[in-house]
C-alpha atoms as a PDB file:
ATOM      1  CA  UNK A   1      37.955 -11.500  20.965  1.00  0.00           C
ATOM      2  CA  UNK A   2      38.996 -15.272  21.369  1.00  0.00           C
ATOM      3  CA  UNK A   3      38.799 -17.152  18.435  1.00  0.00           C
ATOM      4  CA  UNK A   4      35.477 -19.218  19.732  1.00  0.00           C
ATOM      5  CA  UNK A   5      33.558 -15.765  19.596  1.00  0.00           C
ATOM      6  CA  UNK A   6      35.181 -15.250  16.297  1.00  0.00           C
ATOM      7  CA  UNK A   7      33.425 -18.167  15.192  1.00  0.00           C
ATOM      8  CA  UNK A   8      30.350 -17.945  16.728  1.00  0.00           C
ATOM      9  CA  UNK A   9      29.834 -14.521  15.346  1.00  0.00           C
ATOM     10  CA  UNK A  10      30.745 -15.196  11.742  1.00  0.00           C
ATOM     11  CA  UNK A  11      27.909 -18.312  12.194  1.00  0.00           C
ATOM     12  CA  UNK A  12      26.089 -16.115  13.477  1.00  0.00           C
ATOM     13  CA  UNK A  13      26.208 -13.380  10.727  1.00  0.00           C
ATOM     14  CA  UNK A  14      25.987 -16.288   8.193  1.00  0.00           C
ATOM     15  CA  UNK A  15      22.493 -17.483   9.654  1.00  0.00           C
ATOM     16  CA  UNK A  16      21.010 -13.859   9.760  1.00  0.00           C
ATOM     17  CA  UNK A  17      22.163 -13.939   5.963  1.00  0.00           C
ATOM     18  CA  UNK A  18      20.609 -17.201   5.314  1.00  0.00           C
ATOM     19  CA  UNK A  19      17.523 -15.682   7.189  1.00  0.00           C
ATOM     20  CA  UNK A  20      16.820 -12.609   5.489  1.00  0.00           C
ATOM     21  CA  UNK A  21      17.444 -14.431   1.958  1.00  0.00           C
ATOM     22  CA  UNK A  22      14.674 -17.238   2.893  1.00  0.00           C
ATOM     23  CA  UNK A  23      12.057 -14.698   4.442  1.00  0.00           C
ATOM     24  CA  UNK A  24      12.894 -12.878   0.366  1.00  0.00           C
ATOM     25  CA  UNK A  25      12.516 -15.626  -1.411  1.00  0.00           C
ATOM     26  CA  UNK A  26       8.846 -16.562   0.230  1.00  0.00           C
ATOM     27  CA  UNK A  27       8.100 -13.103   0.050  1.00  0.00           C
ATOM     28  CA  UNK A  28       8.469 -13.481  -3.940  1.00  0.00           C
ATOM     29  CA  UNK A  29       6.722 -17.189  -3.320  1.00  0.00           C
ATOM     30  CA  UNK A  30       3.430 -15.448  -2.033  1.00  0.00           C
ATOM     31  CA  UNK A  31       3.203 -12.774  -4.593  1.00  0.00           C
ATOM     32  CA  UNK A  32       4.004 -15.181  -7.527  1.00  0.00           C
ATOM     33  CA  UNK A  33       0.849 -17.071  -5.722  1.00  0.00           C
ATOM     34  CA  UNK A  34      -1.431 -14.204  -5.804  1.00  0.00           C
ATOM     35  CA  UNK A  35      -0.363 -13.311  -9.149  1.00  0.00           C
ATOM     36  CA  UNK A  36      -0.797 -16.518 -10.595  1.00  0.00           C
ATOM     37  CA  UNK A  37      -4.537 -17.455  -8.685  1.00  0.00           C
ATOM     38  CA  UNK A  38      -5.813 -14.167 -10.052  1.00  0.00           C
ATOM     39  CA  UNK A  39      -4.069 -14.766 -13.682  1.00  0.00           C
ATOM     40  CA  UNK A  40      -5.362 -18.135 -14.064  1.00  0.00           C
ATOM     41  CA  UNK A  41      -8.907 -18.048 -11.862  1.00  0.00           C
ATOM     42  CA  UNK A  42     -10.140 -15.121 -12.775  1.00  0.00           C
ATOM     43  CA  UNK A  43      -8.227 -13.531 -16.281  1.00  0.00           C
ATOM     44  CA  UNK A  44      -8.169 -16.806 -18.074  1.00  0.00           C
ATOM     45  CA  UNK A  45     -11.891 -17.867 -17.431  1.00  0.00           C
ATOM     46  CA  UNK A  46     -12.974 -14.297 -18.213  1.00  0.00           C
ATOM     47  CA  UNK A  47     -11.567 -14.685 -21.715  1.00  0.00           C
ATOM     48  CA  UNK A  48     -13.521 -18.325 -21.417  1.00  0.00           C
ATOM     49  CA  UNK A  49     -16.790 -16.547 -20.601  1.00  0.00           C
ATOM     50  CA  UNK A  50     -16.104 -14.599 -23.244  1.00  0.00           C
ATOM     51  CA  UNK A  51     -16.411 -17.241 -25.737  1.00  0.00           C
ATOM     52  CA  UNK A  52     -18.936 -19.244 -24.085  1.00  0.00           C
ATOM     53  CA  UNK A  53     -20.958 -15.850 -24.554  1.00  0.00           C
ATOM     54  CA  UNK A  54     -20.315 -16.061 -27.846  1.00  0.00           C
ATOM     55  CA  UNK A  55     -20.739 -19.335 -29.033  1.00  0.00           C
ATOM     56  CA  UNK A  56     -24.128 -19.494 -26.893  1.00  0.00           C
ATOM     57  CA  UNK A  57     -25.505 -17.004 -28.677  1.00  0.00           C
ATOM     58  CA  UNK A  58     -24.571 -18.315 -32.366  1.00  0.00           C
ATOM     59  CA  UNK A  59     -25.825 -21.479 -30.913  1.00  0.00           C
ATOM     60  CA  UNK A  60     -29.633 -20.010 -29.871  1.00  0.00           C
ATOM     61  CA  UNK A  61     -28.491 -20.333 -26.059  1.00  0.00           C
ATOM     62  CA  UNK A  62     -28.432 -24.342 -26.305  1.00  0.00           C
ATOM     63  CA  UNK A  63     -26.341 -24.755 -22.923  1.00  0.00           C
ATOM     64  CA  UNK A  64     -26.843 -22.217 -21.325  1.00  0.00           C
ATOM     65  CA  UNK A  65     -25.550 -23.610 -18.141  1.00  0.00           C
ATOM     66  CA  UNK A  66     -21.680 -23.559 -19.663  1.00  0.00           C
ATOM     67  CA  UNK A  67     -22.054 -19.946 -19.504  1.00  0.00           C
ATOM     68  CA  UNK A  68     -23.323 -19.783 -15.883  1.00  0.00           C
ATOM     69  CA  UNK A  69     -21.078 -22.442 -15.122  1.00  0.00           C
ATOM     70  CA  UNK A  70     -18.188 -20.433 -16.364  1.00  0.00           C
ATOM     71  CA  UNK A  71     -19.337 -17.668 -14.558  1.00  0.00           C
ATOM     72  CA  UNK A  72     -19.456 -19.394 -11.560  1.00  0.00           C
ATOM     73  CA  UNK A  73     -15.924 -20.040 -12.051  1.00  0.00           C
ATOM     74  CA  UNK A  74     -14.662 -16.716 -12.423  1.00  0.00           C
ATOM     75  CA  UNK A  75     -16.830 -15.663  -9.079  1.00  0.00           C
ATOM     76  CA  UNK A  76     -14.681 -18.405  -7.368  1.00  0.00           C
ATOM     77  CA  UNK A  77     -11.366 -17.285  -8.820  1.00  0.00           C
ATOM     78  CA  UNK A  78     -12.083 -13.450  -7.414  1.00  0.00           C
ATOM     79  CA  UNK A  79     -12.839 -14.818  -4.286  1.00  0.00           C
ATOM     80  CA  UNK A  80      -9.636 -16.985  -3.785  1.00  0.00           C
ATOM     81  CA  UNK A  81      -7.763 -14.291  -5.139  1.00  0.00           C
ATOM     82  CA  UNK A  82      -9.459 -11.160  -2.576  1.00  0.00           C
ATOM     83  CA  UNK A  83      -8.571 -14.262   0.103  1.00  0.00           C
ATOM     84  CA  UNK A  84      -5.773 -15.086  -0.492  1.00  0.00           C
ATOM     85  CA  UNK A  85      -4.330 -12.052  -1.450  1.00  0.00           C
ATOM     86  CA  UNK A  86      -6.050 -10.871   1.971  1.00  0.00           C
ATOM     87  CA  UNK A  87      -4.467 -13.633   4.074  1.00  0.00           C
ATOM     88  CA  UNK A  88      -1.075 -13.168   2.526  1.00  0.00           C
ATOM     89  CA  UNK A  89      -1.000  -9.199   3.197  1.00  0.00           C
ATOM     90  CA  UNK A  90      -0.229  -9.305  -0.615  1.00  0.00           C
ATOM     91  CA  UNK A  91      -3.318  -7.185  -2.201  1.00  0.00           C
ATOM     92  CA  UNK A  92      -2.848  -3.592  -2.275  1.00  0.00           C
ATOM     93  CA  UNK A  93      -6.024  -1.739  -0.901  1.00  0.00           C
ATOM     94  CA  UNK A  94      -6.764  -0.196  -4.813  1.00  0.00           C
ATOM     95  CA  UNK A  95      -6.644  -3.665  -5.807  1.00  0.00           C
ATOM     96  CA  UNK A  96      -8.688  -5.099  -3.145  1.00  0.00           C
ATOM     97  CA  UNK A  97     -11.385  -2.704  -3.705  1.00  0.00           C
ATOM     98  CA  UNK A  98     -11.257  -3.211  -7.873  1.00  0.00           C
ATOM     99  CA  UNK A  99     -11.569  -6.768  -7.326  1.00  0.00           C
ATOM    100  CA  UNK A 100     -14.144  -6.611  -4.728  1.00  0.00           C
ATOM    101  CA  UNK A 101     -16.470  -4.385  -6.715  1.00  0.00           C
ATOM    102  CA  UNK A 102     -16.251  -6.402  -9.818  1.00  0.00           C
ATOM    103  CA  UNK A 103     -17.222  -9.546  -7.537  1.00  0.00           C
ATOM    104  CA  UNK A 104     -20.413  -8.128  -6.450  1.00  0.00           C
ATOM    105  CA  UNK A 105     -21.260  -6.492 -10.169  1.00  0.00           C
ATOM    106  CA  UNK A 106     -20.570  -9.717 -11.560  1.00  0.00           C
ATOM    107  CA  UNK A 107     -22.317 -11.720  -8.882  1.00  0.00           C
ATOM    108  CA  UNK A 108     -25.725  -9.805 -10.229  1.00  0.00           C
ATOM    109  CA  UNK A 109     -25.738 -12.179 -13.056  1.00  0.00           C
ATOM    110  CA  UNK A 110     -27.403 -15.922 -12.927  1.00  0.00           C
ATOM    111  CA  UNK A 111     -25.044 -18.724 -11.724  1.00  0.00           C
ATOM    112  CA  UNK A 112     -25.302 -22.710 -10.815  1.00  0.00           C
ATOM    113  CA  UNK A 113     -26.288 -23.861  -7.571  1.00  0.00           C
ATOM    114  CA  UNK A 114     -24.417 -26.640  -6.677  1.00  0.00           C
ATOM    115  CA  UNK A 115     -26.084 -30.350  -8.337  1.00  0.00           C
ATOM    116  CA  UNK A 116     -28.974 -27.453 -10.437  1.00  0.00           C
ATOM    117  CA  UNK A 117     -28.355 -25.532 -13.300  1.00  0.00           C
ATOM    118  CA  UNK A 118     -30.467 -22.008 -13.337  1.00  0.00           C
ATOM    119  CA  UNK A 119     -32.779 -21.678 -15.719  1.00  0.00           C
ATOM    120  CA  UNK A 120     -32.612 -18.134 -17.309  1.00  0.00           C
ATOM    121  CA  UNK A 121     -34.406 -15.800 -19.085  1.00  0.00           C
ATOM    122  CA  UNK A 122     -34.784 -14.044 -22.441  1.00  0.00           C
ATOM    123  CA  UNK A 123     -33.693 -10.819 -20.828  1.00  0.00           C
ATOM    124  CA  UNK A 124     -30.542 -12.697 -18.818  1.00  0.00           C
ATOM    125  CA  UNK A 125     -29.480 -13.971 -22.295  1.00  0.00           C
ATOM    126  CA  UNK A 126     -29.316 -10.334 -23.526  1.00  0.00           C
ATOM    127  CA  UNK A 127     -27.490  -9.139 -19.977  1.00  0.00           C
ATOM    128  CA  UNK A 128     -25.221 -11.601 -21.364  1.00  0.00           C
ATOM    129  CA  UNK A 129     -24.774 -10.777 -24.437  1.00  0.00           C
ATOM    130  CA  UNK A 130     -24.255  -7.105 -23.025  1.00  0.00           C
ATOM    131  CA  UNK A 131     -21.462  -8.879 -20.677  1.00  0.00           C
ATOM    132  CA  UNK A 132     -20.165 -10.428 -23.468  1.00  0.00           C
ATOM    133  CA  UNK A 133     -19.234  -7.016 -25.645  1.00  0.00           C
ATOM    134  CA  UNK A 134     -18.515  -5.104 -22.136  1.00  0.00           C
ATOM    135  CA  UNK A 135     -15.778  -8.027 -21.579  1.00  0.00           C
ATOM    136  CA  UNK A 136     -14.102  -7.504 -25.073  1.00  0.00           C
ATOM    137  CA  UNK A 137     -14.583  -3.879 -24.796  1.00  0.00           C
ATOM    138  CA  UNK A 138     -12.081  -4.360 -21.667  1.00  0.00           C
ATOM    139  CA  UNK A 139      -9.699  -6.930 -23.470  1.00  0.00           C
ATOM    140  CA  UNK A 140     -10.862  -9.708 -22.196  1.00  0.00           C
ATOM    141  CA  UNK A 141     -11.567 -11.813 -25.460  1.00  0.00           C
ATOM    142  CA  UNK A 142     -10.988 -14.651 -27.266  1.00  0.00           C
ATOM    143  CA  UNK A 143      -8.330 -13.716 -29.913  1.00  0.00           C
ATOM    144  CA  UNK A 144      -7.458 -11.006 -27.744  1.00  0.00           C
ATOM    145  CA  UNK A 145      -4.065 -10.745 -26.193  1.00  0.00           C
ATOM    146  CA  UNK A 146      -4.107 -10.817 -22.627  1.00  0.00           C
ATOM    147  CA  UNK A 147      -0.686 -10.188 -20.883  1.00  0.00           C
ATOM    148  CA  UNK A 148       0.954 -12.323 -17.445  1.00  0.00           C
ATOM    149  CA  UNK A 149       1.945  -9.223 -16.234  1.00  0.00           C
ATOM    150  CA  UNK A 150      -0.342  -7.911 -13.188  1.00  0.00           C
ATOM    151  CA  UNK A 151      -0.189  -4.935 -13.542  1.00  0.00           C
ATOM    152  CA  UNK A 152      -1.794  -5.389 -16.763  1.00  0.00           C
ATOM    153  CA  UNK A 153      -4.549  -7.721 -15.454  1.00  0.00           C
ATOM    154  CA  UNK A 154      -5.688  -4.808 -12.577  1.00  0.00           C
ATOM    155  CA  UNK A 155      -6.232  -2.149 -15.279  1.00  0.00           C
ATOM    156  CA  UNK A 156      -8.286  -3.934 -17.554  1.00  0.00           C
ATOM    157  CA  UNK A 157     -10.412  -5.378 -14.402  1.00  0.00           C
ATOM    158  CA  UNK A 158     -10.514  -1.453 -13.321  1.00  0.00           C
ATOM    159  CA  UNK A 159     -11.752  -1.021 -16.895  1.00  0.00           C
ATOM    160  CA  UNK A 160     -14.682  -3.732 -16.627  1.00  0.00           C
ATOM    161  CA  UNK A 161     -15.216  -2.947 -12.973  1.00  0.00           C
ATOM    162  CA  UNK A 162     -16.049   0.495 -14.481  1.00  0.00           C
ATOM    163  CA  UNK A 163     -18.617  -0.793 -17.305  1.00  0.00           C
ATOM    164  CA  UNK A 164     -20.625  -2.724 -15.820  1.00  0.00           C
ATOM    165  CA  UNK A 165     -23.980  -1.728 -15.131  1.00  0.00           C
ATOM    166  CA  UNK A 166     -26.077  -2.044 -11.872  1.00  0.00           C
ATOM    167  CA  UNK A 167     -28.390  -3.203 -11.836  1.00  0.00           C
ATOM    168  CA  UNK A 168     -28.712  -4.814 -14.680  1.00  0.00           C
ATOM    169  CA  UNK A 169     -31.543  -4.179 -16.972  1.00  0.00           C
END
C-alpha cells in the first residue's frame, strides 16, 4: 500500500473509533435520562405524597388540593418517564408494563384540573389515607430511605403496583 492509503486508513480507523465511543457515550446519556426523569418525577414526589398524606390528615384535610396536586405530579412524572423511556428504546417491556399499570391504578384517585382544584370526599380522604400506608408499606416514605439505583426504584413500584386496589372502595 502507498503511504496515502496508509494514511487514509489509519484516519479512517481513528474516526470509526471516535464513532463507536460517541454513539456509547449517548447511549449512557439516554439511560442516565430515563433513570433520572423516573427518579426525580415519579420516586421523589411519591415520598412527597407520602407526607402530604400525612400531614393532611393530622391537619383535618385543610388543603386538600396539595395532596391532589402532588398527585397530579407523580401522574405526570410516570407519563414522561413511559415516554420517554418509550421514545428512547430505553424501557424494558417488564418495566413498561409496571409503570403503566401503576399509572392507571393511581390515575383512579382525584386530581386537579388545570386553573380548579377537585373537591373530594369523606370516602376519597380515607382512599387516601389507605394510599398513604400502601405507599410506606412499599418504601416510599418520608424518613424512609429510598435508593438512586433503578433497579431499586422498579421493585418497590412492582411492590405498590401490586397493592393497590381497584377499584377503590
Amino acid at each position: 500500500m502507498s503511504k496515502k492509503r496508509r494514511l487514509i486508513f489509519r484516519i479512517s480507523i481513528a474516526l470509526n473509533i471516535l464513532l463507536i465511543v460517541l454513539v456509547a457515550w449517548g447511549l449512557l446519556k439516554m439511560g442516565f435520562v430515563r433513570e433520572q426523569v423516573l427518579l426525580t418525577e415519579v420516586q421523589n414526589n411519591l415520598v412527597e405524597l407520602e407526607g402530604l398524606i400525612a400531614k393532611q390528615s393530622e391537619d383535618n384535610w385543610s388543603q386538600p388540593n396539595r395532596v391532589t396536586t402532588e398527585l397530579g405530579d407523580v401522574l405526570n412524572g410516570l407519563w414522561l418517564g413511559l415516554t420517554t423511556g418509550e421514545q428512547l428504546g430505553t424501557l424494558s417491556k417488564s418495566d413498561k408494563e409496571i409503570l403503566t399499570k401503576l399509572y392507571s391504578k393511581l390515575n383512579q384517585y382525584p386530581t386537579d384540573e388545570l386553573y380548579s382544584f377537585v373537591v373530594i370526599s369523606q370516602e376519597e380522604k380515607e382512599n387516601f389515607e389507605e394510599l398513604r400506608k400502601t405507599l410506606r408499606n412499599a418504601g416510599f416514605g418520608l424518613n424512609i430511605q429510598v435508593s438512586a439505583n433503578m433497579k431499586y426504584f422498579m421493585d418497590q413500584a412492582e411492590k405498590l403496583e401490586k397493592s393497590l386496589k381497584v377499584p377503590l372502595h
